[in-house]
Every structure is written in C-alpha cells, then in structure tokens.
N, C-alpha and C. Protein backbone atom coordinates (compact mmCIF):
# COMPACT_ATOMS: atom_id res chain seq x y z
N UNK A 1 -22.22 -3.16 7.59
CA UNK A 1 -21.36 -2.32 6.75
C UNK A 1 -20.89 -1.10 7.53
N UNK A 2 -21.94 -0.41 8.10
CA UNK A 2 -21.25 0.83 8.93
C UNK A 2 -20.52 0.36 9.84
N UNK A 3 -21.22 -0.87 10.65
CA UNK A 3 -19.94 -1.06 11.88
C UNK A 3 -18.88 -1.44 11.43
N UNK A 4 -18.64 -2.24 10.32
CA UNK A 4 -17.25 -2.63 10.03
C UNK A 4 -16.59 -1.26 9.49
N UNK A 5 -17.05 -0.50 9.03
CA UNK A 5 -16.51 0.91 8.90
C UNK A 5 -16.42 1.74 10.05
N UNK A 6 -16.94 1.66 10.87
CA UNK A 6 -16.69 2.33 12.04
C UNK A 6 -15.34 1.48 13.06
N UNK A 7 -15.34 -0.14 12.97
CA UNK A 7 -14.44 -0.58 13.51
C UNK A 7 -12.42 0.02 13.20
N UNK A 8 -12.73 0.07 11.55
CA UNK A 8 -11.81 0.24 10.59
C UNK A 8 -11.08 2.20 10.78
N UNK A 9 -12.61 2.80 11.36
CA UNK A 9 -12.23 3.95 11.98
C UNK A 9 -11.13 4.14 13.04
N UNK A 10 -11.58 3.14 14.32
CA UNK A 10 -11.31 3.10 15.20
C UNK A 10 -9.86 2.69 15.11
N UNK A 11 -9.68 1.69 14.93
CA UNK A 11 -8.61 0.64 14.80
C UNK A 11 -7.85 1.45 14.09
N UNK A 12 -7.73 2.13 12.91
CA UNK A 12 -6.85 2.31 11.99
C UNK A 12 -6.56 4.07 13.18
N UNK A 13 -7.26 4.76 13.54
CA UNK A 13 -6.95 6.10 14.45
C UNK A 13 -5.75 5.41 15.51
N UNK A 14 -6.11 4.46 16.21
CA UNK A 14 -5.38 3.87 17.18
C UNK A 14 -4.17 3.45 17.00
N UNK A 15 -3.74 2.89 15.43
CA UNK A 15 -2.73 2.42 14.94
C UNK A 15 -2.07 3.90 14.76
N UNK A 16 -2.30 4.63 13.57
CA UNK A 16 -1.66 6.27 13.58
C UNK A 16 -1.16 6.75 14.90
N UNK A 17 -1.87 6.59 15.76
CA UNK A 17 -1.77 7.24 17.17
C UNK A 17 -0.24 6.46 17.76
N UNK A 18 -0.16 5.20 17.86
CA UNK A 18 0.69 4.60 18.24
C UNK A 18 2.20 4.94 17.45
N UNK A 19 1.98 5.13 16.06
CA UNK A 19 3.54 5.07 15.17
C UNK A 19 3.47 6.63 16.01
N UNK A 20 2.56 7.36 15.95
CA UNK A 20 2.63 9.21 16.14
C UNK A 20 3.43 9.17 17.47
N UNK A 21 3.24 8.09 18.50
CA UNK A 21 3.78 8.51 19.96
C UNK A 21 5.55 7.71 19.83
N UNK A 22 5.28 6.66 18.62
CA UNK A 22 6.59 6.21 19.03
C UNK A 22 7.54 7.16 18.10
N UNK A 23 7.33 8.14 16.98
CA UNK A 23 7.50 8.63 16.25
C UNK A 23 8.27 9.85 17.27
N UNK A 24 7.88 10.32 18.36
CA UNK A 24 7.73 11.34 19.12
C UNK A 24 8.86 10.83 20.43
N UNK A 25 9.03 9.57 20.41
CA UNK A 25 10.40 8.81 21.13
C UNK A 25 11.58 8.98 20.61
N UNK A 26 11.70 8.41 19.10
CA UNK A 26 12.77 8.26 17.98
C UNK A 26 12.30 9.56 17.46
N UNK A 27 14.20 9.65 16.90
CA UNK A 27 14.47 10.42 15.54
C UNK A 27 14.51 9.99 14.27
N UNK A 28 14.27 10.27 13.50
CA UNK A 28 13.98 11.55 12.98
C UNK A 28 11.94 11.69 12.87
N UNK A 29 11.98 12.50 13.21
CA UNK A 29 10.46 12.67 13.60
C UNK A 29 8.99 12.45 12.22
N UNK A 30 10.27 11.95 11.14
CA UNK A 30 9.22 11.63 9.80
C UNK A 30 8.83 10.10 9.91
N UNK A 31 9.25 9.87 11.23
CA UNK A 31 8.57 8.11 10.75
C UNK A 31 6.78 8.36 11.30
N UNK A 32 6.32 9.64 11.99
CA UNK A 32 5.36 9.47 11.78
C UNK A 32 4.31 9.83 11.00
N UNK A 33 4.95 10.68 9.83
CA UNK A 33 4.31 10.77 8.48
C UNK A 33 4.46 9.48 7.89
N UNK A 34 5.73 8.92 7.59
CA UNK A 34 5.99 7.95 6.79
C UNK A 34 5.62 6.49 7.16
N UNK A 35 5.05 6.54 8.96
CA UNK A 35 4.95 5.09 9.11
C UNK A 35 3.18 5.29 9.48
N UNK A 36 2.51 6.17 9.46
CA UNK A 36 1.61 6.37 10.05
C UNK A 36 0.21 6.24 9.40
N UNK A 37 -0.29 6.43 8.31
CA UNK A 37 -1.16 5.98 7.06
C UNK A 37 -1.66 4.66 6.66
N UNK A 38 -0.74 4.49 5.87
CA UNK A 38 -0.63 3.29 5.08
C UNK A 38 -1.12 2.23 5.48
N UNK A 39 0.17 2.11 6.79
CA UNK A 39 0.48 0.97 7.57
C UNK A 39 -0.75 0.41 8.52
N UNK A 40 -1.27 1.87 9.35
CA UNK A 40 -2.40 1.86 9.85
C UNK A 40 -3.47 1.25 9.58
N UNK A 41 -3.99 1.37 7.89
CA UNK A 41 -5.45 1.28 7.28
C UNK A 41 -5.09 -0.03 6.99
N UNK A 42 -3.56 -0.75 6.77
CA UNK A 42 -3.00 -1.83 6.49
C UNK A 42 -3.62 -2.88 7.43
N UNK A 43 -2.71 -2.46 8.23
CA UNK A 43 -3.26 -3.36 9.71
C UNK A 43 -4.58 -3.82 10.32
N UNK A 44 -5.22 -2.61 10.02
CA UNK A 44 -6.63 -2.34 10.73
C UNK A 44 -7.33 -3.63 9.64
N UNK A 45 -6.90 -3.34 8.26
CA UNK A 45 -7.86 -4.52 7.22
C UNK A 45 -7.33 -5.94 7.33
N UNK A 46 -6.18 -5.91 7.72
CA UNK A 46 -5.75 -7.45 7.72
C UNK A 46 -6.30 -7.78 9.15
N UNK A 47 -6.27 -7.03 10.28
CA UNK A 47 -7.03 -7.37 11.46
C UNK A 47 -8.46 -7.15 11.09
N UNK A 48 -9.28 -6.98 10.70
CA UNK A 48 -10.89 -7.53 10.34
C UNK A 48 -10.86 -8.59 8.75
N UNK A 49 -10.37 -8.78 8.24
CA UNK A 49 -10.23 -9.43 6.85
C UNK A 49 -9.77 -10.96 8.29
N UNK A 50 -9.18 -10.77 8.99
CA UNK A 50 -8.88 -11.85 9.61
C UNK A 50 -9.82 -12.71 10.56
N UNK A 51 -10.26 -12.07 11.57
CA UNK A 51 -11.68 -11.82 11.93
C UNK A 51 -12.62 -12.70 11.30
N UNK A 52 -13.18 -11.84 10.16
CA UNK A 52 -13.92 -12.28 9.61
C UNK A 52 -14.27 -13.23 8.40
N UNK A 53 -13.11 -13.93 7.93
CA UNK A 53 -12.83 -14.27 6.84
C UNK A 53 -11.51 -15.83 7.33
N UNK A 54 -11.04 -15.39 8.45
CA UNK A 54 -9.65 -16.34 8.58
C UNK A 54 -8.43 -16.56 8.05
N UNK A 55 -7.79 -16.64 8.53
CA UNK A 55 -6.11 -16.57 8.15
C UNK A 55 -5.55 -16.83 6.52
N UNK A 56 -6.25 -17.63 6.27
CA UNK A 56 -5.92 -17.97 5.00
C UNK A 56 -6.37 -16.44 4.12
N UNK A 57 -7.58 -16.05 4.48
CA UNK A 57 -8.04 -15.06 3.21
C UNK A 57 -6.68 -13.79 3.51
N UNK A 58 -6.86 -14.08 4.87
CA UNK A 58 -5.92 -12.57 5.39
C UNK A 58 -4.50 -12.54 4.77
N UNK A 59 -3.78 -13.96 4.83
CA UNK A 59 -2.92 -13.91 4.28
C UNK A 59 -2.67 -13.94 2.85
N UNK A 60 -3.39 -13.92 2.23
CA UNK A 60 -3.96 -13.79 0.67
C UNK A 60 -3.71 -12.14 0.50
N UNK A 61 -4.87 -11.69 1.64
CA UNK A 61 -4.58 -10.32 1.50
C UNK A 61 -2.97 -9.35 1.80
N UNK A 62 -2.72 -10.12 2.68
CA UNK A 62 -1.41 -9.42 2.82
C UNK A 62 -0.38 -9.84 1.71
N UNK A 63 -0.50 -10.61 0.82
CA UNK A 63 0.27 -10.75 -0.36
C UNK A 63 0.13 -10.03 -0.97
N UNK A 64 -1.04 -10.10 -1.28
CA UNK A 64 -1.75 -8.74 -2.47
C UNK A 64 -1.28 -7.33 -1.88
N UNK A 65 -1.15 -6.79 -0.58
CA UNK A 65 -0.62 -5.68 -0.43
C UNK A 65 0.77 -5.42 -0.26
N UNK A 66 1.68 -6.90 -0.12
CA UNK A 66 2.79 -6.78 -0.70
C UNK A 66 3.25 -6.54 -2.22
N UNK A 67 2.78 -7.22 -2.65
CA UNK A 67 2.54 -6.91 -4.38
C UNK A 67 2.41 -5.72 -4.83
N UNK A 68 1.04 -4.98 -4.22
CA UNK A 68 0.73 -3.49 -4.39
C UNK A 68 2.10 -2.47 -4.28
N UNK A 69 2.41 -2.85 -3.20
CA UNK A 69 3.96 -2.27 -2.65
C UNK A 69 4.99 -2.24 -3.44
N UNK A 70 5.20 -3.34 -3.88
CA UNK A 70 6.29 -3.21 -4.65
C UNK A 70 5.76 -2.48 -6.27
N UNK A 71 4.68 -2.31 -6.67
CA UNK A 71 4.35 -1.80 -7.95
C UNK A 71 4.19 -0.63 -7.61
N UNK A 72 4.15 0.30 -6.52
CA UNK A 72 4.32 1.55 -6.43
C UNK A 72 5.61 1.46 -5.84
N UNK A 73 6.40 1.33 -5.70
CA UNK A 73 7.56 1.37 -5.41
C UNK A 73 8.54 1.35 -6.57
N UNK A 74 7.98 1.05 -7.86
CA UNK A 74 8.76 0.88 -9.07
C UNK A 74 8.03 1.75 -9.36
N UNK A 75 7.28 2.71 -9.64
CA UNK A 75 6.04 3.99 -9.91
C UNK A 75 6.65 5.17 -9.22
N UNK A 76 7.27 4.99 -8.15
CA UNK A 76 7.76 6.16 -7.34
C UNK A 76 9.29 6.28 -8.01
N UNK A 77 9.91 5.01 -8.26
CA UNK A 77 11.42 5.19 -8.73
C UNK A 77 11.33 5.68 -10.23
N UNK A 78 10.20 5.54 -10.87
CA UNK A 78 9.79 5.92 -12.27
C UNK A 78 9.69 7.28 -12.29
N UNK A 79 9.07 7.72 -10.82
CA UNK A 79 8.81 8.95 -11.29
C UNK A 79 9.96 9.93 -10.79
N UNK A 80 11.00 9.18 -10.16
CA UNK A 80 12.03 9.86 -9.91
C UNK A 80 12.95 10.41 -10.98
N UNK A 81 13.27 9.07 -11.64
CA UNK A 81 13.82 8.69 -12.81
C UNK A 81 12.75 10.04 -14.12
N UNK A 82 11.86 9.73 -13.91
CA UNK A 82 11.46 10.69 -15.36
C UNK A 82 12.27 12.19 -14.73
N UNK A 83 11.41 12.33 -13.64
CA UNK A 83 11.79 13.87 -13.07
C UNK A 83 13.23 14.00 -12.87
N UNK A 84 14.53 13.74 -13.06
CA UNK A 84 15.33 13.87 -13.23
C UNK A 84 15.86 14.03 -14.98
N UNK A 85 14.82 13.79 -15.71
CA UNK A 85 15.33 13.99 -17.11
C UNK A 85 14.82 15.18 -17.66
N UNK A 86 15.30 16.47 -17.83
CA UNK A 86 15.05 17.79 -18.05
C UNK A 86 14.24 18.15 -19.06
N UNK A 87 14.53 17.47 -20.11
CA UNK A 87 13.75 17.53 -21.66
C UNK A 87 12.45 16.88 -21.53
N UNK A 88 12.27 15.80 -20.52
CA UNK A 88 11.54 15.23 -20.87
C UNK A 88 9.55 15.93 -20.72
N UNK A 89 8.64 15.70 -21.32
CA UNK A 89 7.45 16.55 -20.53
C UNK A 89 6.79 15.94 -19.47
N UNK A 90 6.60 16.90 -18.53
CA UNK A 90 5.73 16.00 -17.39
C UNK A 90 4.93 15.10 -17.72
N UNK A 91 3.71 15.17 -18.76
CA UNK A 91 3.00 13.98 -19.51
C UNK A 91 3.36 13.02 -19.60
N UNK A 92 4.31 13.10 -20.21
CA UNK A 92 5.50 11.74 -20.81
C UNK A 92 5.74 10.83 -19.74
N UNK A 93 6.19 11.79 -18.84
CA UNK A 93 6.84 10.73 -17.63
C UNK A 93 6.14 10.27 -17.03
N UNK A 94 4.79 11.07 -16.48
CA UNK A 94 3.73 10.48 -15.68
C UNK A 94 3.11 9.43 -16.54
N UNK A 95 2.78 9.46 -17.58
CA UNK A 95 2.80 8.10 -18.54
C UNK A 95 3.67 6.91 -18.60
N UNK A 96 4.89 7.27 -18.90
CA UNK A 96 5.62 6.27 -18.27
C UNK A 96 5.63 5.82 -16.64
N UNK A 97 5.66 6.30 -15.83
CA UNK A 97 5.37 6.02 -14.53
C UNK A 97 4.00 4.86 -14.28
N UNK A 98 3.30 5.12 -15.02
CA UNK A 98 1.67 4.34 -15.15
C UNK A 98 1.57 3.49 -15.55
N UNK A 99 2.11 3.51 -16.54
CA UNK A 99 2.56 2.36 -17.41
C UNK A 99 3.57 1.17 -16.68
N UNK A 100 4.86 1.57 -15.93
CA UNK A 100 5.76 1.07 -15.06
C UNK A 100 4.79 0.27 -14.17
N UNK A 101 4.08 1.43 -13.33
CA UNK A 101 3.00 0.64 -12.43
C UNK A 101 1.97 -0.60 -12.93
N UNK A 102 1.52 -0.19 -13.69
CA UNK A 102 0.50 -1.21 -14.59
C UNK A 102 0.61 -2.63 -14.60
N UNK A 103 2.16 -2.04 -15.72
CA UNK A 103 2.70 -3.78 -15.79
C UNK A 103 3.46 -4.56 -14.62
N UNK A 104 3.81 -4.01 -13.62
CA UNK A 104 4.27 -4.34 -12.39
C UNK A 104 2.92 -5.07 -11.30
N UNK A 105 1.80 -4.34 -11.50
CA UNK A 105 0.73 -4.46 -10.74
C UNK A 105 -0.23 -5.69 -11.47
N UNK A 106 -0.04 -5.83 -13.13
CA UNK A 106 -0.93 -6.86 -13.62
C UNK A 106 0.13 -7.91 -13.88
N UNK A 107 1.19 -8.20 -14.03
CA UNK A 107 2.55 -9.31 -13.78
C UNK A 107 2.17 -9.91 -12.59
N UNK A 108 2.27 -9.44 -10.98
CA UNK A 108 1.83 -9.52 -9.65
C UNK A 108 0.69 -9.94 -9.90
N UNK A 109 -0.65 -9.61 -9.86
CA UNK A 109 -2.07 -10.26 -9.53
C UNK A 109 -1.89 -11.44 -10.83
N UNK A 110 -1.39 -11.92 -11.94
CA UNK A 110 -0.76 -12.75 -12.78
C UNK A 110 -0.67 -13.83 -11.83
N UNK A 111 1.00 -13.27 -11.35
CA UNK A 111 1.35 -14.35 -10.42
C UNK A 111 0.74 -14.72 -9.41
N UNK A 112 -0.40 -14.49 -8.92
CA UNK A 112 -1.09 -14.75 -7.22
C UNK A 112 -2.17 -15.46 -8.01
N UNK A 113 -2.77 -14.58 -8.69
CA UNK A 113 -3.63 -15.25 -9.37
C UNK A 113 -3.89 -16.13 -10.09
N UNK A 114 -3.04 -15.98 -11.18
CA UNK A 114 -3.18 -16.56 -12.39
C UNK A 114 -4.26 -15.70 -13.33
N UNK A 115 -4.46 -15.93 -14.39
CA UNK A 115 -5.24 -15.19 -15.39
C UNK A 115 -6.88 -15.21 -14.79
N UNK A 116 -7.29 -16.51 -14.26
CA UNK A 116 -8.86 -16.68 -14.30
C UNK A 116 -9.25 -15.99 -12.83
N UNK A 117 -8.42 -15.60 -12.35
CA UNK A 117 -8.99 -14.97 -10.85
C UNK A 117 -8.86 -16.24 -9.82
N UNK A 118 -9.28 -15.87 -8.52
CA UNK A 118 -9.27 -16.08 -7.40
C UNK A 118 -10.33 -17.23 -7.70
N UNK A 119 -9.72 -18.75 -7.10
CA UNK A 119 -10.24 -19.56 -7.06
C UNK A 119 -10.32 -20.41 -5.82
C-alpha cells in the first residue's frame, strides 16, 4: 500500500514536471496549470491500474474517467450558467449544479455498468 503510494507520488510529480517544462516552451503559459494535475494523477493510475491489474481493467478505468469528465464538465457549464443569472441565490445554483452533476455521473456509471455493478 505505501509503495504503491509512493510509486503514484513519484510518477504523478514526474508527469506535472513534464506538462510544467513543456508549458514553459508554448504559449500561453496556463497549460501548465490547466494540463498539469488532473492529467498527471490520471496517468500515473492508469499506468499502475495497468501494471497491476491489465489492460482490460485499465481500460475500464479510463472510461470511467472519461465519464467523470464529461459530468463535471456539464457541473462547470452549470455553474457558469447559474452564475450568470443575477437573481438567482448562490444555494440555488450550486444545487442545481449538483444535481446536473449527479444525474450526469449516475446515467454514465448506468451505462458502463448497468444497475448491478461491475461484473
């Protein structure tokens, strides 16, 4: 458990490091906020989920974090969309936003899944 956490250290620093230097080549200099996270801890798990588990699980997994993606991606346009409506209360929208996400995120594991889980 620690070493695979320590691998996941490693690997995922090394990935950041890499978008950070190519980030530092190209303009505009936010791809290494914007490409540098995510993508990293992304990579680093589908490279040990792969490893250790084999292609099939990995690619399982990388569905599922496509999926994830797109349900915050309709969560982020939600919350654009609320925050552009003046009347509305922050509550409200961040509720709606959650809600957006929810059903986007349980539709998705639906479809991969199906209702009974991972078989």
């Amino acid at each position: 458990m620690l070493g695979e956490l320590a691998i996941r250290f490693a690997l995922g620093g090394a990935i950041v490091t890499a978008f950070a230097l190519v980030a530092e080549v190209f303009a505009p200099k936010t791809f290494a906020g914007m490409f540098g996270a995510a993508p990293s801890v992304a990579l680093a798990s589908l490279a040990l989920a792969h490893a250790r588990h084999g292609g099939d699980y990995a690619a399982f997994e990388a569905r599922s974090m496509l999926l994830g993606a797109l349900a915050f991606g309709l969560y982020s346009a939600a919350c654009v969309a609320a925050a552009r409506q003046p009347r509305l209360p922050v509550w409200l929208g961040a509720a709606a936003a959650w809600a957006a996400w929810f059903a986007v995120a349980l539709g998705a594991r639906i479809a991969l899944l199906g209702l009974g889980g991972m078989s």
